[in-house]
PDB file of N, CA and C in Angstrom:
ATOM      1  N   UNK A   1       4.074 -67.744 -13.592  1.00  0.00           N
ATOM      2  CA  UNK A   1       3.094 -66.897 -12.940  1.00  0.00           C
ATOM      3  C   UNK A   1       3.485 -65.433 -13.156  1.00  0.00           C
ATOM      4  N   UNK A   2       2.598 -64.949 -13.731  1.00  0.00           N
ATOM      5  CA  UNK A   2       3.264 -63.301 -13.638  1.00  0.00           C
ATOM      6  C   UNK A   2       1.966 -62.114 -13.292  1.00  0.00           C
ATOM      7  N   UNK A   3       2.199 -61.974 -12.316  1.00  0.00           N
ATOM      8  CA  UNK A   3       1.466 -60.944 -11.750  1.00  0.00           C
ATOM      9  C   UNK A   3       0.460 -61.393 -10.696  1.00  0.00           C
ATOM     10  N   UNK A   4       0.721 -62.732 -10.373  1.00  0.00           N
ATOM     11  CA  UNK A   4      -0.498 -63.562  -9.277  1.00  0.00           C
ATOM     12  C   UNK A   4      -1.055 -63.485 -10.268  1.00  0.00           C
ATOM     13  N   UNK A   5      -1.225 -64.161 -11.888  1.00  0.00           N
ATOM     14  CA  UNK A   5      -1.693 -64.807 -12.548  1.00  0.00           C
ATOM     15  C   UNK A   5      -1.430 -66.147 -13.279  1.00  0.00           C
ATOM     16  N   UNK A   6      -1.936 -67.213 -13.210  1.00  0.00           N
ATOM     17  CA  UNK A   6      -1.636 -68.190 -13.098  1.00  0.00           C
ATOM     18  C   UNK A   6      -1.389 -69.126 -14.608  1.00  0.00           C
ATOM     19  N   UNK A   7      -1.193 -69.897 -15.051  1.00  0.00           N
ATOM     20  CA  UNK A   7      -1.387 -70.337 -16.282  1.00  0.00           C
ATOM     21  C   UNK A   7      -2.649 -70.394 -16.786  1.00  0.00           C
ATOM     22  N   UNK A   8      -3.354 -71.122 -15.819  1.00  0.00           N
ATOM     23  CA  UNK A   8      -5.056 -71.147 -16.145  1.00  0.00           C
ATOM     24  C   UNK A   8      -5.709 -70.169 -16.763  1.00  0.00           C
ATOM     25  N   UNK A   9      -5.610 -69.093 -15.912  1.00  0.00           N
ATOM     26  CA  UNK A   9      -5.953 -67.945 -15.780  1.00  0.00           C
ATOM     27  C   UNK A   9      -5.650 -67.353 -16.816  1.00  0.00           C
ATOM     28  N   UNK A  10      -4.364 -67.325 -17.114  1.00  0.00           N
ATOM     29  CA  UNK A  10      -3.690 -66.631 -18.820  1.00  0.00           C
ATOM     30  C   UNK A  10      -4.715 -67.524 -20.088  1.00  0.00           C
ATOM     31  N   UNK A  11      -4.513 -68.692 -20.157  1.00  0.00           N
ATOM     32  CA  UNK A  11      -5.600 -69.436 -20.957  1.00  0.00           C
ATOM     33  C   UNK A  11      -6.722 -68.684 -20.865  1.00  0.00           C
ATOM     34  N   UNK A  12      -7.220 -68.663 -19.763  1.00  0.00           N
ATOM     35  CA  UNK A  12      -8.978 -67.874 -19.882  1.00  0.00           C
ATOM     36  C   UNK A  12      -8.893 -66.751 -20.437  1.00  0.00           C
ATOM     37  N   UNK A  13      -8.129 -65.832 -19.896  1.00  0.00           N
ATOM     38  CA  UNK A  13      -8.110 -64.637 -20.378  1.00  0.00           C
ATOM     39  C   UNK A  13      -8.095 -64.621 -22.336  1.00  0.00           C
ATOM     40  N   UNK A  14      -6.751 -65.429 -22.646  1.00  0.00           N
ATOM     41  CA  UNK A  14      -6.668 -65.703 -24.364  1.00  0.00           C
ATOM     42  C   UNK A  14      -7.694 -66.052 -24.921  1.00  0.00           C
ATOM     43  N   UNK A  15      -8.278 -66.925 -24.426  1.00  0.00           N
ATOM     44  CA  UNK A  15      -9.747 -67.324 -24.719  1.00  0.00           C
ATOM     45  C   UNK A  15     -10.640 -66.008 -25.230  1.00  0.00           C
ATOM     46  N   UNK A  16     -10.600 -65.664 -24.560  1.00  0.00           N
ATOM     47  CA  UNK A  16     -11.868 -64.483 -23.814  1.00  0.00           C
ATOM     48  C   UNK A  16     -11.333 -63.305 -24.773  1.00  0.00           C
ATOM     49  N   UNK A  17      -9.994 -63.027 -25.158  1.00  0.00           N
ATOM     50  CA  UNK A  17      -9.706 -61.758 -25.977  1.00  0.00           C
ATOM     51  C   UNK A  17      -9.858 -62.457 -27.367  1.00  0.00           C
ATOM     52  N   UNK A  18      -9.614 -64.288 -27.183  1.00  0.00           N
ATOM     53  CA  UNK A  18      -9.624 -64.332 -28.847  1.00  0.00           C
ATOM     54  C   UNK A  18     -11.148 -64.414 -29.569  1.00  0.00           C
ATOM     55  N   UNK A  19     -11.683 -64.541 -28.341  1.00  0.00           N
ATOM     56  CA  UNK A  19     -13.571 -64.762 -28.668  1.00  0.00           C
ATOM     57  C   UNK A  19     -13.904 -63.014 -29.126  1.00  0.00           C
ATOM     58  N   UNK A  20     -13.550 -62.367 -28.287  1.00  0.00           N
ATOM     59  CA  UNK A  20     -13.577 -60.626 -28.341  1.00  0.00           C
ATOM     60  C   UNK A  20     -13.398 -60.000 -29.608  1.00  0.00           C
ATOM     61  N   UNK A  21     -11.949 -60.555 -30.118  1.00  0.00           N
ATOM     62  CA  UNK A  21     -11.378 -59.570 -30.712  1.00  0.00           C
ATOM     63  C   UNK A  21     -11.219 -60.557 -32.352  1.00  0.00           C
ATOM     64  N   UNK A  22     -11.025 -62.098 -32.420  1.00  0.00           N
ATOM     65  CA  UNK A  22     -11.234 -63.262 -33.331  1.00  0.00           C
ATOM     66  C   UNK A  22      -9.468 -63.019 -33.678  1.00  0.00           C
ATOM     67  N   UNK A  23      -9.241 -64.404 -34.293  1.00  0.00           N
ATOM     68  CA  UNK A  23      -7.769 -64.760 -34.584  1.00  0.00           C
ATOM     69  C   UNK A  23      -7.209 -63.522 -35.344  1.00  0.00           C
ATOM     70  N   UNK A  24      -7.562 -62.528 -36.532  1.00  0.00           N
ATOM     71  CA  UNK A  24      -6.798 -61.784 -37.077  1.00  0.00           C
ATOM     72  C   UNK A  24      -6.569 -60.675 -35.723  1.00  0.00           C
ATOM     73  N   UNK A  25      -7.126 -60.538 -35.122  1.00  0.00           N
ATOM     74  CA  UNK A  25      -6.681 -59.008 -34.701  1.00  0.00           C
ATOM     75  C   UNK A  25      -6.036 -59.221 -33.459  1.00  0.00           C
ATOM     76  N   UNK A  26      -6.363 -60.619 -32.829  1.00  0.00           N
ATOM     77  CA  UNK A  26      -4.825 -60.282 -31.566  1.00  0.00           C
ATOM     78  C   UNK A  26      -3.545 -59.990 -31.504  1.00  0.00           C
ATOM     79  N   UNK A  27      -2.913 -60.555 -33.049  1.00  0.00           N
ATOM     80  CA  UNK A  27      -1.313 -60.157 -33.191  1.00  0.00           C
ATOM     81  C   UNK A  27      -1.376 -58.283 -33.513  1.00  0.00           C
ATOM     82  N   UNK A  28      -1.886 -57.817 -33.887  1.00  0.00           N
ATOM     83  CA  UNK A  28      -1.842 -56.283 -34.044  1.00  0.00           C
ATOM     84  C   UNK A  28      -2.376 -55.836 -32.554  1.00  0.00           C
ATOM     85  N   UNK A  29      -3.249 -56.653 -31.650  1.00  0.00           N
ATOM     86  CA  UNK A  29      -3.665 -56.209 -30.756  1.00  0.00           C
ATOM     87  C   UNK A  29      -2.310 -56.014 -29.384  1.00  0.00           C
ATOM     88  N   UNK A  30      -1.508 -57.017 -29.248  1.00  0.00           N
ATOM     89  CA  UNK A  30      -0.638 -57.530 -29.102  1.00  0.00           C
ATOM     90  C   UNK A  30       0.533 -56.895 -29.345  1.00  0.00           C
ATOM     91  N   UNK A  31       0.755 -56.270 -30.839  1.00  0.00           N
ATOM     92  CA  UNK A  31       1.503 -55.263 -31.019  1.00  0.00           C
ATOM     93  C   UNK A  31       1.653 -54.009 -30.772  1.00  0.00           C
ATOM     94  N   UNK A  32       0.403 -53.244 -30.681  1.00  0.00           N
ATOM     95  CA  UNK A  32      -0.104 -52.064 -30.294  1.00  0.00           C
ATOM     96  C   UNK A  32      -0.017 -51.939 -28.743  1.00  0.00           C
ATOM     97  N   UNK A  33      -0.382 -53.156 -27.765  1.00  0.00           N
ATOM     98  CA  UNK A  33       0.139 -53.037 -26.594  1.00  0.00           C
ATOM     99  C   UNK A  33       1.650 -53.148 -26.307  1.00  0.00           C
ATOM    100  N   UNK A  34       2.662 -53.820 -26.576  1.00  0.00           N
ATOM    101  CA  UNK A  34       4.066 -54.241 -26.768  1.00  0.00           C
ATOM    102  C   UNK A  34       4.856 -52.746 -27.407  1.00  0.00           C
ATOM    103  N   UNK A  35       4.204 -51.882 -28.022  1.00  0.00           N
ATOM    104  CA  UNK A  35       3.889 -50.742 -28.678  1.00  0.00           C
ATOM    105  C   UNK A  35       4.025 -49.457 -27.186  1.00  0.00           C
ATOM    106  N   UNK A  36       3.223 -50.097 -26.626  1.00  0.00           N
ATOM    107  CA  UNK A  36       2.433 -48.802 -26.011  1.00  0.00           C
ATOM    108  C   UNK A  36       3.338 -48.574 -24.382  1.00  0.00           C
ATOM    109  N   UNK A  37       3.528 -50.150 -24.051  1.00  0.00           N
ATOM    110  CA  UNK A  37       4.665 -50.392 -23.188  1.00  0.00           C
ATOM    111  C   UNK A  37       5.736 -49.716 -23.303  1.00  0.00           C
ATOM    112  N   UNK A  38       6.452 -50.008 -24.369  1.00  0.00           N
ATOM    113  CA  UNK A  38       7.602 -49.559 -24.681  1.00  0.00           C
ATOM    114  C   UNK A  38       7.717 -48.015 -24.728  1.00  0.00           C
ATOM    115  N   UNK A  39       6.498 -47.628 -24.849  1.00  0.00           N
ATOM    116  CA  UNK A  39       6.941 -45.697 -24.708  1.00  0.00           C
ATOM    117  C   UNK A  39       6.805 -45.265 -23.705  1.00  0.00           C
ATOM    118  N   UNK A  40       5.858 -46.225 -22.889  1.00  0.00           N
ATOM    119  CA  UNK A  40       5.287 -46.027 -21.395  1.00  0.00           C
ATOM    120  C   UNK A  40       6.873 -46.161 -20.887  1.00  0.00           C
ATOM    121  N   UNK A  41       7.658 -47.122 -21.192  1.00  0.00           N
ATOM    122  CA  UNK A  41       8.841 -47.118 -20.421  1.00  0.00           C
ATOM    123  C   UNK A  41       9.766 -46.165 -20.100  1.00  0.00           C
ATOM    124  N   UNK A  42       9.951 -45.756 -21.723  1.00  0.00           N
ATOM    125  CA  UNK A  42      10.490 -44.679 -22.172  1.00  0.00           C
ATOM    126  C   UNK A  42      10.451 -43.384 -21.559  1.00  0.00           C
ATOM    127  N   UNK A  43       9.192 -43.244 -21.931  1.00  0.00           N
ATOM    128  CA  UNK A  43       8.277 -41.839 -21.014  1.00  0.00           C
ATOM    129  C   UNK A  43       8.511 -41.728 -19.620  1.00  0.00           C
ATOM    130  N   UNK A  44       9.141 -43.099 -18.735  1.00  0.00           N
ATOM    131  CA  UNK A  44       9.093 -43.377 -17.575  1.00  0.00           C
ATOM    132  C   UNK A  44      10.599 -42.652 -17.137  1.00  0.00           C
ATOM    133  N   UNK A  45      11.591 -43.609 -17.956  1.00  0.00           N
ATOM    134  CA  UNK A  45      13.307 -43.339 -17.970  1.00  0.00           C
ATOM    135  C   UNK A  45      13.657 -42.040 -17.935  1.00  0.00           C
ATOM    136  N   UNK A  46      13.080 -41.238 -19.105  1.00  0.00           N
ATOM    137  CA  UNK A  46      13.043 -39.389 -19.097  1.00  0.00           C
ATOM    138  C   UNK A  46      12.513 -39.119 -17.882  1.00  0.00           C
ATOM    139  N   UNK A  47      11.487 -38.879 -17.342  1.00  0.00           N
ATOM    140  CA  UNK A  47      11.385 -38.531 -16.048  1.00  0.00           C
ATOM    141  C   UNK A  47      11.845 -38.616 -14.690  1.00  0.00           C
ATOM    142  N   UNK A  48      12.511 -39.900 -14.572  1.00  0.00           N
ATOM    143  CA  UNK A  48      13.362 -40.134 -13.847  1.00  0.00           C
ATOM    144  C   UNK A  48      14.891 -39.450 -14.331  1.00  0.00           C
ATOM    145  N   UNK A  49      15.227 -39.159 -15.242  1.00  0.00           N
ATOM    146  CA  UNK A  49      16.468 -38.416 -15.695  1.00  0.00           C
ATOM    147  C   UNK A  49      16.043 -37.030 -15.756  1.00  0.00           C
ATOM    148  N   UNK A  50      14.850 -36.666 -15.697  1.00  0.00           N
ATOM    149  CA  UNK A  50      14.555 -35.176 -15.362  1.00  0.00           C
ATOM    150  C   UNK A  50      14.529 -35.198 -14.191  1.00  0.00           C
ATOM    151  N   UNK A  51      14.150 -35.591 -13.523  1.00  0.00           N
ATOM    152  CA  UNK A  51      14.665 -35.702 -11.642  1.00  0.00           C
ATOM    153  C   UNK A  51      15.674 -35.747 -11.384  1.00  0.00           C
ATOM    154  N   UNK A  52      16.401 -36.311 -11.472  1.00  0.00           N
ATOM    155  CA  UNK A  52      17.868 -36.522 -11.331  1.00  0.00           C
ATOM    156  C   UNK A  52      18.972 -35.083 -11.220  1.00  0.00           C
ATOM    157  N   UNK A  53      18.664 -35.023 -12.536  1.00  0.00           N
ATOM    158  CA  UNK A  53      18.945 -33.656 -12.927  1.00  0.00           C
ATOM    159  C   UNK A  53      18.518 -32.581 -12.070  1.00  0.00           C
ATOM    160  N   UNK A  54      17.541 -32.613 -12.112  1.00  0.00           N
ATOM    161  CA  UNK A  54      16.774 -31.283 -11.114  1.00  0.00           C
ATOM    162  C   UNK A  54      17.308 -31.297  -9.628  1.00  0.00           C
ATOM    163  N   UNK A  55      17.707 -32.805  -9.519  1.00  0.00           N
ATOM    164  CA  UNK A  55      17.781 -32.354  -7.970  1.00  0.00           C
ATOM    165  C   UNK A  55      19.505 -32.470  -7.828  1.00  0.00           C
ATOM    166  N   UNK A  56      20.573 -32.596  -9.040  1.00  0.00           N
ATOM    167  CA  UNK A  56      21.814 -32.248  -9.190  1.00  0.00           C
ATOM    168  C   UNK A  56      21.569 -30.715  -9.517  1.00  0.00           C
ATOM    169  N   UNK A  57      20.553 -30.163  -9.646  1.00  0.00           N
ATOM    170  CA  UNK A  57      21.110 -28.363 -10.068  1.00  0.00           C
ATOM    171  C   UNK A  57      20.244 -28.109  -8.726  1.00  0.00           C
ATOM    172  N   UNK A  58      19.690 -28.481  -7.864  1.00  0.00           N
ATOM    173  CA  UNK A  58      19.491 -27.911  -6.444  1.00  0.00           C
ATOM    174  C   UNK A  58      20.881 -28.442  -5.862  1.00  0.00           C
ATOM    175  N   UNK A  59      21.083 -29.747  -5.592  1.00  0.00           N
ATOM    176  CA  UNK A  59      22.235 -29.771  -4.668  1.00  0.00           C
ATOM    177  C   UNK A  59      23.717 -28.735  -5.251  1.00  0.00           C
ATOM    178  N   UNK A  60      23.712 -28.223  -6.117  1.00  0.00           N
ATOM    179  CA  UNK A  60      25.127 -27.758  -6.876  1.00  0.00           C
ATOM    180  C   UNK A  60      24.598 -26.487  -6.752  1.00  0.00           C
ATOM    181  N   UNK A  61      22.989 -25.495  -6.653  1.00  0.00           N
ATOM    182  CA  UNK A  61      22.898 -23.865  -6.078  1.00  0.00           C
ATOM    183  C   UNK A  61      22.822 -24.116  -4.309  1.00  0.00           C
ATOM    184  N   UNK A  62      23.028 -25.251  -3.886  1.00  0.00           N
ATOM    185  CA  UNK A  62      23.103 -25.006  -2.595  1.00  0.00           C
ATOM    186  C   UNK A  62      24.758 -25.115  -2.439  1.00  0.00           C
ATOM    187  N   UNK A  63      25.370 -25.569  -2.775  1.00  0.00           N
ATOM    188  CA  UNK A  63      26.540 -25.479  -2.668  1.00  0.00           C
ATOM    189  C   UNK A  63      27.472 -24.004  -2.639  1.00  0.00           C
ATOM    190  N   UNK A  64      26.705 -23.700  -4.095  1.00  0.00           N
ATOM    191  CA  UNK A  64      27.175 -22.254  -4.216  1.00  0.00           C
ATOM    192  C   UNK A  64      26.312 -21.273  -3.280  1.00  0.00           C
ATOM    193  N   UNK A  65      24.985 -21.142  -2.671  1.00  0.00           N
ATOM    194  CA  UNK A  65      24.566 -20.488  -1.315  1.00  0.00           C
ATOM    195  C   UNK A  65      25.880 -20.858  -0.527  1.00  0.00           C
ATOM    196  N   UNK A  66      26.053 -21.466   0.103  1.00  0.00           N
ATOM    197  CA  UNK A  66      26.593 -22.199   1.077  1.00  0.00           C
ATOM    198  C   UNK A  66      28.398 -21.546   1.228  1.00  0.00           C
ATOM    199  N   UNK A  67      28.783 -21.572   0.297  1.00  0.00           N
ATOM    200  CA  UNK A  67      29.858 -20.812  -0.140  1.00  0.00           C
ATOM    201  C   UNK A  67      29.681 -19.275  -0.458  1.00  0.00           C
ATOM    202  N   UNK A  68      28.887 -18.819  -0.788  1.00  0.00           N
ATOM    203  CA  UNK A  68      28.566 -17.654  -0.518  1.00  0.00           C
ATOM    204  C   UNK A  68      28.482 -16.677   0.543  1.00  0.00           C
ATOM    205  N   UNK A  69      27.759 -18.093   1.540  1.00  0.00           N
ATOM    206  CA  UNK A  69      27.583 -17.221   2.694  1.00  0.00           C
ATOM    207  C   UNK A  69      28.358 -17.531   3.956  1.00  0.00           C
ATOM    208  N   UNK A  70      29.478 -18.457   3.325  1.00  0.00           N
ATOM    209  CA  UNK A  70      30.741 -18.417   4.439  1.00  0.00           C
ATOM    210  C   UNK A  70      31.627 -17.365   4.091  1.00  0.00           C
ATOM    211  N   UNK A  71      31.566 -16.521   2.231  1.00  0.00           N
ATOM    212  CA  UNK A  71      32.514 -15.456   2.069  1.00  0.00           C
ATOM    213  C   UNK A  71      31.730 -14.426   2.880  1.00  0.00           C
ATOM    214  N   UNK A  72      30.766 -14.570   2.652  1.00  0.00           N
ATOM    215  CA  UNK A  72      30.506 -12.904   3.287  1.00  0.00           C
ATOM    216  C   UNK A  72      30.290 -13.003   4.764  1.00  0.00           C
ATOM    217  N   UNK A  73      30.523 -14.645   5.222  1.00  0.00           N
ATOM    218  CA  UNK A  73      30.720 -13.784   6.809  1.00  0.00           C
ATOM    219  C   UNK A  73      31.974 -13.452   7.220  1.00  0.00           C
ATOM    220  N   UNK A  74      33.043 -14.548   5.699  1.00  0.00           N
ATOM    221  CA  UNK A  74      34.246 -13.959   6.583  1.00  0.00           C
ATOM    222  C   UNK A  74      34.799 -12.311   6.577  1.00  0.00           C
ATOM    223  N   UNK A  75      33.713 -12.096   5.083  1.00  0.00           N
ATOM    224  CA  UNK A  75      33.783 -10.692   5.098  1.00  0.00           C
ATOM    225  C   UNK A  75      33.219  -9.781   6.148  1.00  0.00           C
ATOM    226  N   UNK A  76      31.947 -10.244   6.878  1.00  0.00           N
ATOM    227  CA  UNK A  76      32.170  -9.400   7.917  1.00  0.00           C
ATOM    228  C   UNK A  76      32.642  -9.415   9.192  1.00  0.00           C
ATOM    229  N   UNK A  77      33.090 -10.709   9.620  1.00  0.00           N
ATOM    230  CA  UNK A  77      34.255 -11.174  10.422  1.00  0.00           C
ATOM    231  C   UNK A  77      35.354  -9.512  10.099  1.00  0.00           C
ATOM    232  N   UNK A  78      36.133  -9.822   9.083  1.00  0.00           N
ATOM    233  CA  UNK A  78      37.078  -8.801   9.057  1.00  0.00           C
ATOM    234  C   UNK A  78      36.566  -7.530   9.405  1.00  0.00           C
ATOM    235  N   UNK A  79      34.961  -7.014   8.849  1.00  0.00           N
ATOM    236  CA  UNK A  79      34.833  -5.976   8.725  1.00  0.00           C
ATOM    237  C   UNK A  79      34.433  -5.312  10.220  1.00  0.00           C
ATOM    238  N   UNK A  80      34.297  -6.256  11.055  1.00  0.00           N
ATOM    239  CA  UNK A  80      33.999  -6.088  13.123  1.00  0.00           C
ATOM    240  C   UNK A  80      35.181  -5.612  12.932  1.00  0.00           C
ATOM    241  N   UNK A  81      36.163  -6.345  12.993  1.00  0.00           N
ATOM    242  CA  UNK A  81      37.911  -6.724  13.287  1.00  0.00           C
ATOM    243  C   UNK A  81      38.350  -4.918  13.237  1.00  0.00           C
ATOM    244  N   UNK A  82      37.756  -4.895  11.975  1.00  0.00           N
ATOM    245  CA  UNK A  82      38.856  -3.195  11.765  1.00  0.00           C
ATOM    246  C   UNK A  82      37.926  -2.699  12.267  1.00  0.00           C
ATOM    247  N   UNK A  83      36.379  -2.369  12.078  1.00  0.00           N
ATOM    248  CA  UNK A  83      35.774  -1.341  13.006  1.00  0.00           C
ATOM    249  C   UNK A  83      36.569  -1.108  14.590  1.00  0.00           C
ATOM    250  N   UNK A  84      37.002  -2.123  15.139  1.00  0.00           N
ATOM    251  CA  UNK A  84      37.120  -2.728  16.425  1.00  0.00           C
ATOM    252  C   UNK A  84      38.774  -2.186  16.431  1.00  0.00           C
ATOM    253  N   UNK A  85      39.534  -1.829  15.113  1.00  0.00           N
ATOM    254  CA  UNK A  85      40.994  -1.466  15.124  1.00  0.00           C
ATOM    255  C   UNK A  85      41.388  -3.068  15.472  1.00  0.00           C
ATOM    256  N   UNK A  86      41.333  -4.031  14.902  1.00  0.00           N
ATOM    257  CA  UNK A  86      42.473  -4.801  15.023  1.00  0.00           C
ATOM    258  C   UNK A  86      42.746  -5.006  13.822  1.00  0.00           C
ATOM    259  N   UNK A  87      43.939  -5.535  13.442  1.00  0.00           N
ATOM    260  CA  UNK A  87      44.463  -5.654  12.563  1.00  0.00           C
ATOM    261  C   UNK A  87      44.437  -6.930  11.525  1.00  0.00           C
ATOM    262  N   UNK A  88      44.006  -7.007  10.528  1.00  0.00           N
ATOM    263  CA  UNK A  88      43.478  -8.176   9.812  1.00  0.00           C
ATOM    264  C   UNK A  88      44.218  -8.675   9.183  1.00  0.00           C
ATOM    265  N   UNK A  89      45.547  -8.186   8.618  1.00  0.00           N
ATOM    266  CA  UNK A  89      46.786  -8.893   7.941  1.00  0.00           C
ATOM    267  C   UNK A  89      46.921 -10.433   8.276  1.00  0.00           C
ATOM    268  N   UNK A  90      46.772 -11.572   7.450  1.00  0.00           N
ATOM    269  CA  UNK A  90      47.709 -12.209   7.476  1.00  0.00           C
ATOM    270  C   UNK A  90      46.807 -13.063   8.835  1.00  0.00           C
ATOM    271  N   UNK A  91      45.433 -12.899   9.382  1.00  0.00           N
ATOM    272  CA  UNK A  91      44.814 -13.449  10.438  1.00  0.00           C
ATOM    273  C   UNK A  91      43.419 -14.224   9.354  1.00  0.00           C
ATOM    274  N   UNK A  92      43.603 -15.720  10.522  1.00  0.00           N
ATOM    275  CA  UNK A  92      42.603 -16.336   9.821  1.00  0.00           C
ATOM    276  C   UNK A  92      41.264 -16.348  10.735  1.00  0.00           C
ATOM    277  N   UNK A  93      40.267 -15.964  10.183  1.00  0.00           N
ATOM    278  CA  UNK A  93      38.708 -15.606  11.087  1.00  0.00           C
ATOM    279  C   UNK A  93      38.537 -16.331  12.616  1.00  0.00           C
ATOM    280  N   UNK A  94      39.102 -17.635  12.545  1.00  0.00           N
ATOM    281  CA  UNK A  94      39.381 -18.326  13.994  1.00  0.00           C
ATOM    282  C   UNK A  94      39.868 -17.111  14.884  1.00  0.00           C
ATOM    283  N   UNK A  95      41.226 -16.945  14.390  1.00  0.00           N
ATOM    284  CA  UNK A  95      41.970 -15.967  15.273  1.00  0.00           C
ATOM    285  C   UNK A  95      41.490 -14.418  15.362  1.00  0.00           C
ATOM    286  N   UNK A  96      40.377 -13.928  14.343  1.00  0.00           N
ATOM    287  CA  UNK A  96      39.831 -12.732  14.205  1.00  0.00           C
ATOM    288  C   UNK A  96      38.738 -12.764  15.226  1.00  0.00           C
ATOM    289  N   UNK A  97      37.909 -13.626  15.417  1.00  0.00           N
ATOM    290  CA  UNK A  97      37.172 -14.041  16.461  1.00  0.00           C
ATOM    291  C   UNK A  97      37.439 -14.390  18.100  1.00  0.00           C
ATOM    292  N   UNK A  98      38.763 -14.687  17.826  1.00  0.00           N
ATOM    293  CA  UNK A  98      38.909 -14.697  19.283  1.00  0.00           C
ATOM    294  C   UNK A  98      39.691 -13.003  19.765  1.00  0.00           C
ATOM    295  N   UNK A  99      40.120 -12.531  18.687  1.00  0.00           N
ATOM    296  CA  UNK A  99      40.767 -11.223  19.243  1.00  0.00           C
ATOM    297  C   UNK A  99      39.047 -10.234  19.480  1.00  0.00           C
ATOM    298  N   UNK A 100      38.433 -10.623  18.677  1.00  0.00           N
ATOM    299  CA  UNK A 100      37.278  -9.590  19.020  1.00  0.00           C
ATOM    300  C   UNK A 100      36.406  -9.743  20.154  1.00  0.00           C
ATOM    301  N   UNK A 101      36.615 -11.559  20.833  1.00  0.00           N
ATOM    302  CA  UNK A 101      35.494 -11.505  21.602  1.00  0.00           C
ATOM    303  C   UNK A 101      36.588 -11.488  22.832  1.00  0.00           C
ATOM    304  N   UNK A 102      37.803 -11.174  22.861  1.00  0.00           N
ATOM    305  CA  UNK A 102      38.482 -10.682  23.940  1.00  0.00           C
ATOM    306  C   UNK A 102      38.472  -9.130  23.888  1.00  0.00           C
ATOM    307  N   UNK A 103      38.319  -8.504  23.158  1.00  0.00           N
ATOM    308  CA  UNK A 103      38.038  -7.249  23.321  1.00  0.00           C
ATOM    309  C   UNK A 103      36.692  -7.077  24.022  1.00  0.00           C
ATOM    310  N   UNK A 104      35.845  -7.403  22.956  1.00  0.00           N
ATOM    311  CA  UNK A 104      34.398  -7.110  23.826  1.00  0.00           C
ATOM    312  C   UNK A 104      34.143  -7.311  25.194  1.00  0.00           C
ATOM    313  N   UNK A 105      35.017  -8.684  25.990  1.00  0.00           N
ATOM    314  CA  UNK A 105      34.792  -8.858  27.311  1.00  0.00           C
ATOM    315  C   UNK A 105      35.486  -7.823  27.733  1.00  0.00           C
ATOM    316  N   UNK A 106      36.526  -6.705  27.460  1.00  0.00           N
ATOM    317  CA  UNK A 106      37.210  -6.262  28.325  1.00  0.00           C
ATOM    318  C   UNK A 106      36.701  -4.909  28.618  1.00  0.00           C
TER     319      UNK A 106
END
């Protein structure tokens, strides 16, 4: 059975294309579809590998956003820090953050 079509059914149909089309031309007919499949597939596989792709070069510029915009906050993390006179040597933004928001409360 292939496709909820039945054996019968395939018979009728052969029938019906060989009455249509007569014994020489179903094997070329046959080929030309078997033909046409096969690029349809083809045509199918590339597009799905152009997707793929496309959505590996979005996930890999979000990555680099993403990293981008943790440097520049730690850049302006530091850049409160010294407006504010504390000292940024050798301090990691955790600890830059808590010296600034103890300043500000005070």
């Amino acid at each position: 059975m292939i496709g909820g079509i039945g054996p019968s059914e395939m018979m009728l149909i052969f029938a019906v294309l060989l009455l249509l089309f007569g014994a020489n031309k179903l094997p070329e007919l046959a080929r030309s579809m078997g033909t046409s499949m096969g690029e349809f597939k083809k045509a199918q596989k590339e597009s799905e590998q152009s997707l793929r792709d496309y959505e590996k070069s979005l996930k890999n510029a979000t990555q680099v956003k993403s990293t981008e915009q943790a440097k520049e906050k730690d850049s302006n993390v530091k850049q409160v820090a010294s407006n504010l006179g504390i000292s940024v040597e050798g301090k990691s933004n955790d600890e830059l953050l808590v010296e600034i928001n103890s300043m500000l409360k005070n």
